[in-house]
C-alpha atoms as a PDB file:
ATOM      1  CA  UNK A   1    -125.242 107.379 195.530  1.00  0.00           C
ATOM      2  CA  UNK A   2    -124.574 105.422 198.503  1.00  0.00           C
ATOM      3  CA  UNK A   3    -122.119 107.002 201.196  1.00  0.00           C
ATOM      4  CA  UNK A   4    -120.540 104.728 203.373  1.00  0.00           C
ATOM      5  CA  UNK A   5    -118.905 106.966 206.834  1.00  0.00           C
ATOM      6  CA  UNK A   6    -115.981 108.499 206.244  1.00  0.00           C
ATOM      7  CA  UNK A   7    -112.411 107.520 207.821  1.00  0.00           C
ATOM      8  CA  UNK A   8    -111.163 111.004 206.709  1.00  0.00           C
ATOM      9  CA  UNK A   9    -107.500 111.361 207.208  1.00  0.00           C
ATOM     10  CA  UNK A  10    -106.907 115.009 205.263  1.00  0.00           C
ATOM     11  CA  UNK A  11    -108.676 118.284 206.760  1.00  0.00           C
ATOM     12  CA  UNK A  12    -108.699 121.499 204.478  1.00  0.00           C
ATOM     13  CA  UNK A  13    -110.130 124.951 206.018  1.00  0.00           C
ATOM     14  CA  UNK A  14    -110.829 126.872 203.090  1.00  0.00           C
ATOM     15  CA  UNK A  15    -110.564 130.669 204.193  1.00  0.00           C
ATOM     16  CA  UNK A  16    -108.666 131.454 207.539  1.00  0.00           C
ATOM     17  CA  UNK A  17    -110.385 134.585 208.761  1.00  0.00           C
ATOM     18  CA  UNK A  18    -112.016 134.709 211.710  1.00  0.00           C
ATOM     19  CA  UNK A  19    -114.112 131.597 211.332  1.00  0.00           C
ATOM     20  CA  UNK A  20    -111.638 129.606 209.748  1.00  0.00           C
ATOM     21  CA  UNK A  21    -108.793 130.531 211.959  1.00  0.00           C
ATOM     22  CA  UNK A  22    -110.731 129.746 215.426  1.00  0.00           C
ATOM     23  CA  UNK A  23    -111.630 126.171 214.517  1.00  0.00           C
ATOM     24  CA  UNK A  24    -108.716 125.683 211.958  1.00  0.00           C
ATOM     25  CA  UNK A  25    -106.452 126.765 214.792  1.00  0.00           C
ATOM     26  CA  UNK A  26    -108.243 124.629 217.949  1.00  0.00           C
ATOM     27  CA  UNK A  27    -108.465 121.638 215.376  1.00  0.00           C
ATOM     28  CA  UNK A  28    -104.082 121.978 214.760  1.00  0.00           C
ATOM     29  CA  UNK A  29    -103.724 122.735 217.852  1.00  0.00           C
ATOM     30  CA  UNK A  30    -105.177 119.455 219.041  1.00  0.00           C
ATOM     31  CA  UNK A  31    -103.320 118.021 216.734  1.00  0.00           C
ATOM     32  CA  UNK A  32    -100.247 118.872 216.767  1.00  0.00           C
ATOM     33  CA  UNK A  33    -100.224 117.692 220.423  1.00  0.00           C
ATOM     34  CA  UNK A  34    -101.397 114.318 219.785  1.00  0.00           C
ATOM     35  CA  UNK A  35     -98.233 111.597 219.152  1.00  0.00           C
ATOM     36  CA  UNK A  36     -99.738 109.534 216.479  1.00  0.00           C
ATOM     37  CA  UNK A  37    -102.554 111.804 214.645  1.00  0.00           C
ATOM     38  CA  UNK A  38    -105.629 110.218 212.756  1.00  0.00           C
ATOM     39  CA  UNK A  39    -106.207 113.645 210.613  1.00  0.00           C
ATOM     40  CA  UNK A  40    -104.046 116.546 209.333  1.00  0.00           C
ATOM     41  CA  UNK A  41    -104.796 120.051 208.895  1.00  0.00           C
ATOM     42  CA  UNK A  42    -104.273 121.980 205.747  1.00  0.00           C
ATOM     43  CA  UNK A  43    -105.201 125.745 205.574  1.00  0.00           C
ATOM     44  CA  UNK A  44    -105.794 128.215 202.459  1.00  0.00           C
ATOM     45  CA  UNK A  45    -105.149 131.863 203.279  1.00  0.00           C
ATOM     46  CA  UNK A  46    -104.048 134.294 201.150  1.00  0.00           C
ATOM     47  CA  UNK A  47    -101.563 137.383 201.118  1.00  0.00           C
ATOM     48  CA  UNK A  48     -99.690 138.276 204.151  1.00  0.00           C
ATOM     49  CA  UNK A  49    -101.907 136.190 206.502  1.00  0.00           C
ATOM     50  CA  UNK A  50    -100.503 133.203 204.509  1.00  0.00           C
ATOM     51  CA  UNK A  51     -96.934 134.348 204.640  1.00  0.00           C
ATOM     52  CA  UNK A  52     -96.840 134.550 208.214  1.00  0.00           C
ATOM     53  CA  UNK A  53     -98.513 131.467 209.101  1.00  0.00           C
ATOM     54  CA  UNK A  54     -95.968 129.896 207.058  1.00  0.00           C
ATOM     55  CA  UNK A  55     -93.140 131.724 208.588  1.00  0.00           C
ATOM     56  CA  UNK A  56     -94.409 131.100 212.079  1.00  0.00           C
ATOM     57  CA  UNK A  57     -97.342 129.383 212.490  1.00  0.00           C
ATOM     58  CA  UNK A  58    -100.861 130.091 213.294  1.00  0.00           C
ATOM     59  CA  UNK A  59    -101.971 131.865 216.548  1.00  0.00           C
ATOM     60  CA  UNK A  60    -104.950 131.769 218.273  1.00  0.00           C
ATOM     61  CA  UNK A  61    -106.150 134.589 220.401  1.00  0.00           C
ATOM     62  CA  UNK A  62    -108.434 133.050 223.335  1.00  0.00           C
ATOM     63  CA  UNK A  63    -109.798 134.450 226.795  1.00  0.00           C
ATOM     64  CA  UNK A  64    -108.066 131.246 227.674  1.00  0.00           C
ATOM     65  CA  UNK A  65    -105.196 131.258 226.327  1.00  0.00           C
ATOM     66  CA  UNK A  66    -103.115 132.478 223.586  1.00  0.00           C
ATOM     67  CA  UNK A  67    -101.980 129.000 220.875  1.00  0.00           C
ATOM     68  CA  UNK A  68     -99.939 128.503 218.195  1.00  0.00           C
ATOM     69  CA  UNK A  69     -99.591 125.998 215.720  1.00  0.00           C
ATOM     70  CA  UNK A  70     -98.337 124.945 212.390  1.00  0.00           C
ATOM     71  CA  UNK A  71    -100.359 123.180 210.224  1.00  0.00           C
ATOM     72  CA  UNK A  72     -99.263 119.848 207.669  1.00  0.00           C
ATOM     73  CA  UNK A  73     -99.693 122.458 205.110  1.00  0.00           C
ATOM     74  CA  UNK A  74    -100.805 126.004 204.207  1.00  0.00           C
ATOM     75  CA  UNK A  75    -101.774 127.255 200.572  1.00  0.00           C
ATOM     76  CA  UNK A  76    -103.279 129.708 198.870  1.00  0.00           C
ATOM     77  CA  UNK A  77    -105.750 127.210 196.715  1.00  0.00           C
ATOM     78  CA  UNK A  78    -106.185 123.456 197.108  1.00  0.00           C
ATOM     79  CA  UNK A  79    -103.821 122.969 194.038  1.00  0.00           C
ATOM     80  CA  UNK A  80    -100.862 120.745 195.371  1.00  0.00           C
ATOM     81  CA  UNK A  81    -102.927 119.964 198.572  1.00  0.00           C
ATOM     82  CA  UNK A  82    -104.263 116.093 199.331  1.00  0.00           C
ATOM     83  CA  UNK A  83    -107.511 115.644 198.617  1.00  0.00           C
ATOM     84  CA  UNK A  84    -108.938 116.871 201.383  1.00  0.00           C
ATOM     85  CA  UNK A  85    -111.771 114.156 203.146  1.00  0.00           C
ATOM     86  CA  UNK A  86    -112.842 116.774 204.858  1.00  0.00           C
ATOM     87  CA  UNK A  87    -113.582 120.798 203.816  1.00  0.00           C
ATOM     88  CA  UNK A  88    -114.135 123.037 206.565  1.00  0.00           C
ATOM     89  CA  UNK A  89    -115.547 125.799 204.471  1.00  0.00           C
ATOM     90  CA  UNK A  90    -115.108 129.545 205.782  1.00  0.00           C
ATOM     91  CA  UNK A  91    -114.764 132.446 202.794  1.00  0.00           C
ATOM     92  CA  UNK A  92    -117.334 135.239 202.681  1.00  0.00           C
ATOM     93  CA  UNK A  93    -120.455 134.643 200.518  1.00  0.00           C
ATOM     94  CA  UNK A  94    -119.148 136.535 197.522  1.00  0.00           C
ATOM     95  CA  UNK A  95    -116.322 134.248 197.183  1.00  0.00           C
ATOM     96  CA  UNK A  96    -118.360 130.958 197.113  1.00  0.00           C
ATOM     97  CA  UNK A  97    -118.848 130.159 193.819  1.00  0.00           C
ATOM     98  CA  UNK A  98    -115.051 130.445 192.804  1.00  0.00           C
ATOM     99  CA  UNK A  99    -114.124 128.789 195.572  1.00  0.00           C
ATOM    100  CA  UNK A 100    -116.737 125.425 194.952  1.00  0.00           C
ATOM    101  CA  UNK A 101    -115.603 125.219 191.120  1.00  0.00           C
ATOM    102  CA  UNK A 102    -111.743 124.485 193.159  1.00  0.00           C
ATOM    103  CA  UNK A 103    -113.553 121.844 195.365  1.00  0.00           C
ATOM    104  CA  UNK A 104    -115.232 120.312 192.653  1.00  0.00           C
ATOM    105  CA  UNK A 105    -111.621 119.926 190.707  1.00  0.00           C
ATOM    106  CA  UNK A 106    -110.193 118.616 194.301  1.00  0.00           C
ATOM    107  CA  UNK A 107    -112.698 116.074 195.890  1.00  0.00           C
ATOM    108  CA  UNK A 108    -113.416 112.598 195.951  1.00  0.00           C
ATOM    109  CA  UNK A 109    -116.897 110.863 196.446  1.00  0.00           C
ATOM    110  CA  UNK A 110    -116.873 110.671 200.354  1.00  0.00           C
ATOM    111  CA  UNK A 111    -115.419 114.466 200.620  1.00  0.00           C
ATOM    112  CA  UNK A 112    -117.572 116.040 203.458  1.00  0.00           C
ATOM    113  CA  UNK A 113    -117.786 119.625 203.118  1.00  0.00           C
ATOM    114  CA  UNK A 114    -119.115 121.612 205.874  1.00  0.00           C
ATOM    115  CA  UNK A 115    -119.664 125.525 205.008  1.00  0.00           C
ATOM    116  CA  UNK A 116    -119.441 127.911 208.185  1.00  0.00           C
ATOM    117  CA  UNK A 117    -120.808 130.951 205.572  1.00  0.00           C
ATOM    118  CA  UNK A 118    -123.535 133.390 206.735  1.00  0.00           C
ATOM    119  CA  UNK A 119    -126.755 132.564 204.741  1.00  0.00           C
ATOM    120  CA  UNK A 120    -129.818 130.012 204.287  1.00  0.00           C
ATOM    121  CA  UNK A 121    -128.691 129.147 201.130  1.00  0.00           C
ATOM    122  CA  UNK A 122    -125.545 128.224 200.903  1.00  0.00           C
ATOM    123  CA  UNK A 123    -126.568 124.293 200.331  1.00  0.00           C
ATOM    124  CA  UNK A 124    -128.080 125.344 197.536  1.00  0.00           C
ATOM    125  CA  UNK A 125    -125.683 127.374 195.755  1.00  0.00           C
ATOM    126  CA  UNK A 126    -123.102 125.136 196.752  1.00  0.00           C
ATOM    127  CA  UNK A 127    -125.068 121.702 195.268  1.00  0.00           C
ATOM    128  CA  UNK A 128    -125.279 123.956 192.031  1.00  0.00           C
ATOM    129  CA  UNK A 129    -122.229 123.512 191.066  1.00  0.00           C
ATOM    130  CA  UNK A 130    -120.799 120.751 192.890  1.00  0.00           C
ATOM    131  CA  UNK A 131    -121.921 116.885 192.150  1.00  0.00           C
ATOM    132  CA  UNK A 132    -119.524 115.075 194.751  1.00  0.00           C
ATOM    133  CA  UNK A 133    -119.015 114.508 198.021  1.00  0.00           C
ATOM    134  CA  UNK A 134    -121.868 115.476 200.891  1.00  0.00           C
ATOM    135  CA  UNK A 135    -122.653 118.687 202.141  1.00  0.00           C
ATOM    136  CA  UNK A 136    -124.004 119.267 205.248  1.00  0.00           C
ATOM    137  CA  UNK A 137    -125.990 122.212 206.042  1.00  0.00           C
ATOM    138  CA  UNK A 138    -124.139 123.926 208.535  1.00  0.00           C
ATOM    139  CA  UNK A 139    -123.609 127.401 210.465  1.00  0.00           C
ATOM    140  CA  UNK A 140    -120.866 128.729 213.070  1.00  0.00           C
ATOM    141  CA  UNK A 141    -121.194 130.969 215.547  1.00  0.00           C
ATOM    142  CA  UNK A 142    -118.241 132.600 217.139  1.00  0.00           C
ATOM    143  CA  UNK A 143    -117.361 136.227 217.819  1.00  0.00           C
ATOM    144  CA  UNK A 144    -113.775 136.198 216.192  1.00  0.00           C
ATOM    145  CA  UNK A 145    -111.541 138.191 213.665  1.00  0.00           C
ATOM    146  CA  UNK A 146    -108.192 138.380 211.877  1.00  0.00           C
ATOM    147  CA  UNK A 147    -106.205 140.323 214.309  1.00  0.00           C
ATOM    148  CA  UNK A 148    -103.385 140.753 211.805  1.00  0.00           C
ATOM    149  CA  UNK A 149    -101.503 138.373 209.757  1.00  0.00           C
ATOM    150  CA  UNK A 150    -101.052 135.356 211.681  1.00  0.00           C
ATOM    151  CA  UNK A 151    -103.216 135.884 214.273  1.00  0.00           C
ATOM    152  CA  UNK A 152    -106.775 135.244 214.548  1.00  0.00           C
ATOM    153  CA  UNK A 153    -108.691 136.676 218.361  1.00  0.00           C
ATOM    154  CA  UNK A 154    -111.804 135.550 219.808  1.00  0.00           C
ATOM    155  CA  UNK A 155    -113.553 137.151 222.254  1.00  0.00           C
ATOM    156  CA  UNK A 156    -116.566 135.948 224.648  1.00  0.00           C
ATOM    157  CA  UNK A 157    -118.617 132.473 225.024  1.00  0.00           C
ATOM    158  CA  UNK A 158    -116.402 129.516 222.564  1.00  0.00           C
ATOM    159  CA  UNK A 159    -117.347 129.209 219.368  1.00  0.00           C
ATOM    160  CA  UNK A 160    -120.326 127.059 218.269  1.00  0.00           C
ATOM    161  CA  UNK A 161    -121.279 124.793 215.312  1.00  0.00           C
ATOM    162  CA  UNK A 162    -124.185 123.901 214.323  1.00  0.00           C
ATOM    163  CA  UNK A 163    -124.849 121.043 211.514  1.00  0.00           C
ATOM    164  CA  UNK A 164    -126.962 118.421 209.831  1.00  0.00           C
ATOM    165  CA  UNK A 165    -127.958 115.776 207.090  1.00  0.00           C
ATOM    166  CA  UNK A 166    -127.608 116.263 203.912  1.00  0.00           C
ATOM    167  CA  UNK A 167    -131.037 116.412 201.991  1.00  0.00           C
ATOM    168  CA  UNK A 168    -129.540 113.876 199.417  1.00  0.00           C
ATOM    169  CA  UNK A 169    -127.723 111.718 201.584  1.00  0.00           C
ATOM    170  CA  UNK A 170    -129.897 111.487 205.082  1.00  0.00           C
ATOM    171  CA  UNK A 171    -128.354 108.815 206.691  1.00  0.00           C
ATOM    172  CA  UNK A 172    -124.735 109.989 206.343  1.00  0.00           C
ATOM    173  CA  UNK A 173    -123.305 111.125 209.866  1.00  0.00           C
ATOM    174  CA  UNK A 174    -120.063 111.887 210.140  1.00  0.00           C
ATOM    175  CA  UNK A 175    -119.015 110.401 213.065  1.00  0.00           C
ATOM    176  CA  UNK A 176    -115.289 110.231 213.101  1.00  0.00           C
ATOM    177  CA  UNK A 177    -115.156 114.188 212.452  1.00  0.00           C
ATOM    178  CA  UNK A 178    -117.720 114.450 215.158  1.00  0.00           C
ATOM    179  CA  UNK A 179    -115.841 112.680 217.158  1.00  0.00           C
ATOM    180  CA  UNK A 180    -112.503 114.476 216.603  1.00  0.00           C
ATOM    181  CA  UNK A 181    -114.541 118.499 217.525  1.00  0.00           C
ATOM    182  CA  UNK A 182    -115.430 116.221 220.961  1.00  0.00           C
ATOM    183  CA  UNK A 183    -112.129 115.490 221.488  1.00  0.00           C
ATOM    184  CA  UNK A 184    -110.457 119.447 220.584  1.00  0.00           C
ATOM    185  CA  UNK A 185    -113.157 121.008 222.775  1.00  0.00           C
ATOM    186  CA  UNK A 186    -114.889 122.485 219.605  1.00  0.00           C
ATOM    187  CA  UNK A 187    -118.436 122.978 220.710  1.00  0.00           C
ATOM    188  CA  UNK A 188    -120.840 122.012 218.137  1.00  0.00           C
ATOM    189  CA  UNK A 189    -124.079 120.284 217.861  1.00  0.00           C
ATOM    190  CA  UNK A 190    -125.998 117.458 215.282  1.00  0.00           C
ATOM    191  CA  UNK A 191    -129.537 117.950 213.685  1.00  0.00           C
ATOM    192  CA  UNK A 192    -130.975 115.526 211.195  1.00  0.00           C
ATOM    193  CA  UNK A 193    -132.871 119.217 210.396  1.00  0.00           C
ATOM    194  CA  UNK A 194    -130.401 122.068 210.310  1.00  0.00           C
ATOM    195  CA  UNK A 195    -132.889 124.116 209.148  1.00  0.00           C
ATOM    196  CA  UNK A 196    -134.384 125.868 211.970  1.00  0.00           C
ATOM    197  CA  UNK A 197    -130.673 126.108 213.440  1.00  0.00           C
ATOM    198  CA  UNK A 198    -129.449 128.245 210.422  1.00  0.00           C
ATOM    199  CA  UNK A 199    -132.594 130.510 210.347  1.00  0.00           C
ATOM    200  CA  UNK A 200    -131.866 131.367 213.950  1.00  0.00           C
ATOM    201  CA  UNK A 201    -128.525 132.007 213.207  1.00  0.00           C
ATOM    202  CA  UNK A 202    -129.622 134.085 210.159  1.00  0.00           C
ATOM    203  CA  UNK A 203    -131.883 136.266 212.482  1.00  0.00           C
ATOM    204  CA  UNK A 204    -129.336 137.033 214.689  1.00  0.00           C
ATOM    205  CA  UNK A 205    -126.574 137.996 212.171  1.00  0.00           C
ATOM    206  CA  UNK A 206    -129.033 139.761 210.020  1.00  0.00           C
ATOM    207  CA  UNK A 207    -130.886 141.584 212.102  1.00  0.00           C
ATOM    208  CA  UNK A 208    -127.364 143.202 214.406  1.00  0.00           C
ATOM    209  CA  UNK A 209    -124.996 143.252 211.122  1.00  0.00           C
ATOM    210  CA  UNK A 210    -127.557 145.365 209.597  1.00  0.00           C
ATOM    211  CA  UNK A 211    -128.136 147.266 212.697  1.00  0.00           C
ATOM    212  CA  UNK A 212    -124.283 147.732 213.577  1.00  0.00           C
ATOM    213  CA  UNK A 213    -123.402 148.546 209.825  1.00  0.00           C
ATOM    214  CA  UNK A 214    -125.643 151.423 209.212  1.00  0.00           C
ATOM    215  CA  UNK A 215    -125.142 153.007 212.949  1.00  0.00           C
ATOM    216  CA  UNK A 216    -121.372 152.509 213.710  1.00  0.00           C
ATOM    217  CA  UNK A 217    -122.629 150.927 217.054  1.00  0.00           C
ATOM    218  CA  UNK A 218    -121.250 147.849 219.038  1.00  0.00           C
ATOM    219  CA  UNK A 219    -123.084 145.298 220.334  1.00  0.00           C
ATOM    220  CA  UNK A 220    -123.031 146.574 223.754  1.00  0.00           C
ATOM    221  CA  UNK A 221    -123.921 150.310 222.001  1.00  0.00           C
ATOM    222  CA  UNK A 222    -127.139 149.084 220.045  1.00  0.00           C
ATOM    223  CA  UNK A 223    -128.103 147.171 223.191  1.00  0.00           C
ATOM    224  CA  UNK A 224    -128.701 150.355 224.850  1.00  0.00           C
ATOM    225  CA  UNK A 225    -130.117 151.872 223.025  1.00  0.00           C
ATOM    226  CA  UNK A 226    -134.096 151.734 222.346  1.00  0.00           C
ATOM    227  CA  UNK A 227    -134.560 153.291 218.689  1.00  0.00           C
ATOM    228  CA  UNK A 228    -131.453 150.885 217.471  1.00  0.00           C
ATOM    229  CA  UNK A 229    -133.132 147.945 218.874  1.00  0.00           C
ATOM    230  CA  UNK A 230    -136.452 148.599 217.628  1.00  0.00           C
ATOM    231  CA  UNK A 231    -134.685 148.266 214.334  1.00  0.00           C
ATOM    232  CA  UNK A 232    -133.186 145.333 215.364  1.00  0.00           C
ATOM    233  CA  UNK A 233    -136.377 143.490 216.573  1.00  0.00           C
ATOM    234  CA  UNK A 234    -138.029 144.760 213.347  1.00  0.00           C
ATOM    235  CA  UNK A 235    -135.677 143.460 211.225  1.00  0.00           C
ATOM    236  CA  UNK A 236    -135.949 140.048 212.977  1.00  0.00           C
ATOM    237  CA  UNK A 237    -139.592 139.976 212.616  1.00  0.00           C
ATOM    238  CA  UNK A 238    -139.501 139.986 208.915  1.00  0.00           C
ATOM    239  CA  UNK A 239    -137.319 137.663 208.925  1.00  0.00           C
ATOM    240  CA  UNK A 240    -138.811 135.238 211.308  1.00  0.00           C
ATOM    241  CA  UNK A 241    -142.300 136.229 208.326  1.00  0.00           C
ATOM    242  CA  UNK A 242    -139.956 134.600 206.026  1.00  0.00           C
ATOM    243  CA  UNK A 243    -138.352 131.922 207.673  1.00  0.00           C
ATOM    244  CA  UNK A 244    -142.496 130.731 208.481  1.00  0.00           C
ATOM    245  CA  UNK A 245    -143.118 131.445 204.823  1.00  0.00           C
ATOM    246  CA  UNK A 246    -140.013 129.208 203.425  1.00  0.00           C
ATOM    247  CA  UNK A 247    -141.474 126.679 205.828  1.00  0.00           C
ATOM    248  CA  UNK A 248    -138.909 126.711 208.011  1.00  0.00           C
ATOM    249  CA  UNK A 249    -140.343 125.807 211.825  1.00  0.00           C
ATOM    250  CA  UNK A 250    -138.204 128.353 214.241  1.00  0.00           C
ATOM    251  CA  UNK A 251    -140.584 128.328 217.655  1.00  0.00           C
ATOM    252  CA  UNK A 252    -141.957 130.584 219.438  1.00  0.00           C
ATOM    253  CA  UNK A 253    -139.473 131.702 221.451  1.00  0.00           C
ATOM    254  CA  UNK A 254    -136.819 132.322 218.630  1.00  0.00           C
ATOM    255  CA  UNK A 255    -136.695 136.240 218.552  1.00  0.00           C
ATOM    256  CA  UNK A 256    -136.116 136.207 222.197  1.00  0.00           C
ATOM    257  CA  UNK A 257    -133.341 133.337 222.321  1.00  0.00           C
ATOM    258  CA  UNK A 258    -131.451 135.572 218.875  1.00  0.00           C
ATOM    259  CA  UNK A 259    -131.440 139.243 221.085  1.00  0.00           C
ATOM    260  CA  UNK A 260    -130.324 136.579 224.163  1.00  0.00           C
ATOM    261  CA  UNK A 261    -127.233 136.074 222.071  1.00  0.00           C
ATOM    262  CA  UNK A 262    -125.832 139.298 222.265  1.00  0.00           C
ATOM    263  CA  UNK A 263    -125.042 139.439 225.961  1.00  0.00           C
ATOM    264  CA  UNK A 264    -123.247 136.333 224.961  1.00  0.00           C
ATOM    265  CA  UNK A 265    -120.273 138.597 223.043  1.00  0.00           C
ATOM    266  CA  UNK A 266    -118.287 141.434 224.767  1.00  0.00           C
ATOM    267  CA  UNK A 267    -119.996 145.063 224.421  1.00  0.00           C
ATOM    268  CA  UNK A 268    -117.505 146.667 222.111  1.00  0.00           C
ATOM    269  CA  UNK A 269    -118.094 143.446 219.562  1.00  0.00           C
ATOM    270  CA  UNK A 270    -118.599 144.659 215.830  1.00  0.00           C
ATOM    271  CA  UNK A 271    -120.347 142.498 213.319  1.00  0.00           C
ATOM    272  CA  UNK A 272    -118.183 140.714 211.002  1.00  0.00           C
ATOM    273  CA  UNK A 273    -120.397 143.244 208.056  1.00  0.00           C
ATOM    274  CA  UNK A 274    -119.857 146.067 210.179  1.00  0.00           C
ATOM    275  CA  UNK A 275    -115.859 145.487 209.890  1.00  0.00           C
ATOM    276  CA  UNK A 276    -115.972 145.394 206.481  1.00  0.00           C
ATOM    277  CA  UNK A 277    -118.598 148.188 205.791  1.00  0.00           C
ATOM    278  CA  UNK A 278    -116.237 150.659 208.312  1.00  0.00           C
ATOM    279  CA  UNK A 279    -112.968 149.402 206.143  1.00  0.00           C
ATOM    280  CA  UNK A 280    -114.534 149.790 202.753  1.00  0.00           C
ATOM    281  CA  UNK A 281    -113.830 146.391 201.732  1.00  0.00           C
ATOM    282  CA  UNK A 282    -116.398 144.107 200.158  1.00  0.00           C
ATOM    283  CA  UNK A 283    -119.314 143.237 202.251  1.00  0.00           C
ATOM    284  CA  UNK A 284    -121.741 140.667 202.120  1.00  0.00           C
ATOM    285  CA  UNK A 285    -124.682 143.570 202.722  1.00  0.00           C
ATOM    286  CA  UNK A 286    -126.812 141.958 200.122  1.00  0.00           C
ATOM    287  CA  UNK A 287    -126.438 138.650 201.772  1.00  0.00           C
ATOM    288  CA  UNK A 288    -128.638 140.117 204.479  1.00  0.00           C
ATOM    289  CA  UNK A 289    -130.366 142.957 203.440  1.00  0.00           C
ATOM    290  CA  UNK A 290    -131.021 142.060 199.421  1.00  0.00           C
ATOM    291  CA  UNK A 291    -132.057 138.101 200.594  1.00  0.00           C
ATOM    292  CA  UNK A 292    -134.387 139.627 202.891  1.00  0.00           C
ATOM    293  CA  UNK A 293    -135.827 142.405 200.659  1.00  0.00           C
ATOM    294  CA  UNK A 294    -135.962 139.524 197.580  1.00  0.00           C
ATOM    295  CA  UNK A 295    -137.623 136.923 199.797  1.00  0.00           C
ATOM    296  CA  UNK A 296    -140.002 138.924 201.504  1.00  0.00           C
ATOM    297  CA  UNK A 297    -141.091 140.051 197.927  1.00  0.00           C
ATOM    298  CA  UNK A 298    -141.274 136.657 196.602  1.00  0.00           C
ATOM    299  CA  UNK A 299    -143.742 135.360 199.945  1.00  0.00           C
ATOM    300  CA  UNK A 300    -145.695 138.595 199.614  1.00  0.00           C
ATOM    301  CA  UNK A 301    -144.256 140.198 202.967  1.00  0.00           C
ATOM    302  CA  UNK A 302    -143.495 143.203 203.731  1.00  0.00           C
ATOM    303  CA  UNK A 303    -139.408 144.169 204.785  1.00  0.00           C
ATOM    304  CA  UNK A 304    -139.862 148.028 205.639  1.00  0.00           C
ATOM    305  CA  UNK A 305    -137.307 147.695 208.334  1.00  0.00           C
ATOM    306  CA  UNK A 306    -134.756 145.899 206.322  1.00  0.00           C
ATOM    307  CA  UNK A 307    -135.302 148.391 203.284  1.00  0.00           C
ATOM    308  CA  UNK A 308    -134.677 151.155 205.612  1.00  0.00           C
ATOM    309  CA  UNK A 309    -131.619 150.098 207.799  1.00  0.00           C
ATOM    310  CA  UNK A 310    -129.856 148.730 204.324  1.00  0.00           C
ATOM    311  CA  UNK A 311    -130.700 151.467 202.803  1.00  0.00           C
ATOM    312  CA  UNK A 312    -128.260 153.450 205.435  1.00  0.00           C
ATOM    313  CA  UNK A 313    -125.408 150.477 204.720  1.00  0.00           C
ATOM    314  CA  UNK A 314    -124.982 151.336 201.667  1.00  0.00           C
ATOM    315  CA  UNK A 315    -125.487 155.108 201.874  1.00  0.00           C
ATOM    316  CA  UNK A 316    -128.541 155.972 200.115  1.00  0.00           C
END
């Protein structure tokens, strides 16, 4: 199928946690204080995150500054909703699948959809189901959370996007969406390989999510601490095993630049799994740990530090 570039006009963010709700939010933000806008936001929340941001609006929580916006709409699914041009995609792993089979009933041809999920294989599982549009292997990193309804806070360097080509459409760039994150200030960057940028996002998260889950320790707390980061650096060497084994080209200098990204986020930071492991709500443990564990056995290498540390997640 050819793809001609989009002039996208409709932008949904599909899950407005702490992903969602930083780039969601700068994106309306922008918007809203623009006198003729090109694009509109729509946002799908649910419960009473979505009741609030329809009584009063979205708010951002920055080091900067503290913004609030309303969108052109907010939802609980993309029933109702335009068909979105563009689908900033930002649920947990575990909700993928449902939420794909409601983009697949919502999108036209030129839909873009750009997942911000934790994982290297979220292309995949999302091109299983879904036969429109273009996908673009993607990652985000950004040390946010859901404050409480209504508000989303961030917390150290901006938040960062990394994305690239679709495998079955490699000479689609979207350039008017690029050009809009320019224009908000939302930091990202363009690969025609995202590859290598989503493995080094994968070792980072991985490797500290597991780390922070099954210790109780902040960033700044495993930093200090020697037998947590031996753990940590363990953890990222089987990964990096894998990432070589999968083919995936990450450098030499990758486990270095991944434990350099922690002194990017405050000390008392807590992983995202770590949250949600200390609330007893569903985690994505498996994303990290099982992956790792099932890879390693399917490339022949050896995960003792992952089978250990997820071990302790889940309580065994």
């Amino acid at each position: 199928m050819a793809v001609e570039r989009e002039a996208a006009s409709n932008i949904c963010v599909f899950g407005v946690g702490g992903v969602g709700g930083y780039f969601g939010g700068k994106l309306a933000w922008f918007l809203a204080n623009q006198s003729d806008p090109e694009w509109r936001i729509h946002l799908i929340a649910r419960g009473p995150h979505l009741a609030e941001i329809d009584r009063a609006g979205l708010t951002l929580s920055t080091p900067e500054a503290r913004l609030t916006c309303s969108p052109a709409s907010a939802a609980d699914s993309m029933e109702g909703l335009p068909v979105p041009d563009v689908v900033l995609l930002c649920v947990k792993s575990y909700d993928l699948d449902d939420v794909v089979r409601q983009i697949a009933g919502h999108c036209h041809e030129g839909t873009v959809v750009i997942p911000l999920l934790n994982g290297v294989d979220i292309h995949a599982r999302i091109r299983a189901q879904l036969s429109c549009g273009v996908v673009l292997p993607a990652c985000a990193l950004v040390g946010s959370h859901l404050e409480r309804p209504g508000v989303v806070s961030q917390q150290g360097a901006d938040g960062f996007i990394s994305m690239g080509a679709d495998p079955d459409h490699a000479g689609f760039i979207p350039e008017s969406f690029l050009a809009l994150l320019k224009l908000a200030g939302v930091r990202h960057e363009w690969f025609d390989d995202a590859r290598p940028a989503l493995w080094n996002k994968y070792l980072f998260i991985s490797a500290y999510g597991l780390v922070t889950a099954a210790s109780g320790a902040t960033l700044g707390e495993v930093s200090g601490d020697g037998r947590l980061m031996d753990d940590v650096r363990g953890i990222m060497n089987e990964v990096a095993e894998i990432a070589r084994g999968e083919g995936v080209p990450l450098g030499p200098n990758a486990i270095a630049d991944a434990l350099a990204k922690a002194s990017g986020f405050p000390a008392g930071t807590k992983t995202s799994l770590q949250r949600d492991v200390e609330a007893g709500r569903r985690d994505e443990g498996d994303l990290f740990g099982g992956t790792i564990m099932r890879l390693g056995r399917e490339h022949g290498i050896p995960t003792p530090f992952t089978e250990r540390v997820y071990a302790q997640v889940r309580g065994a």
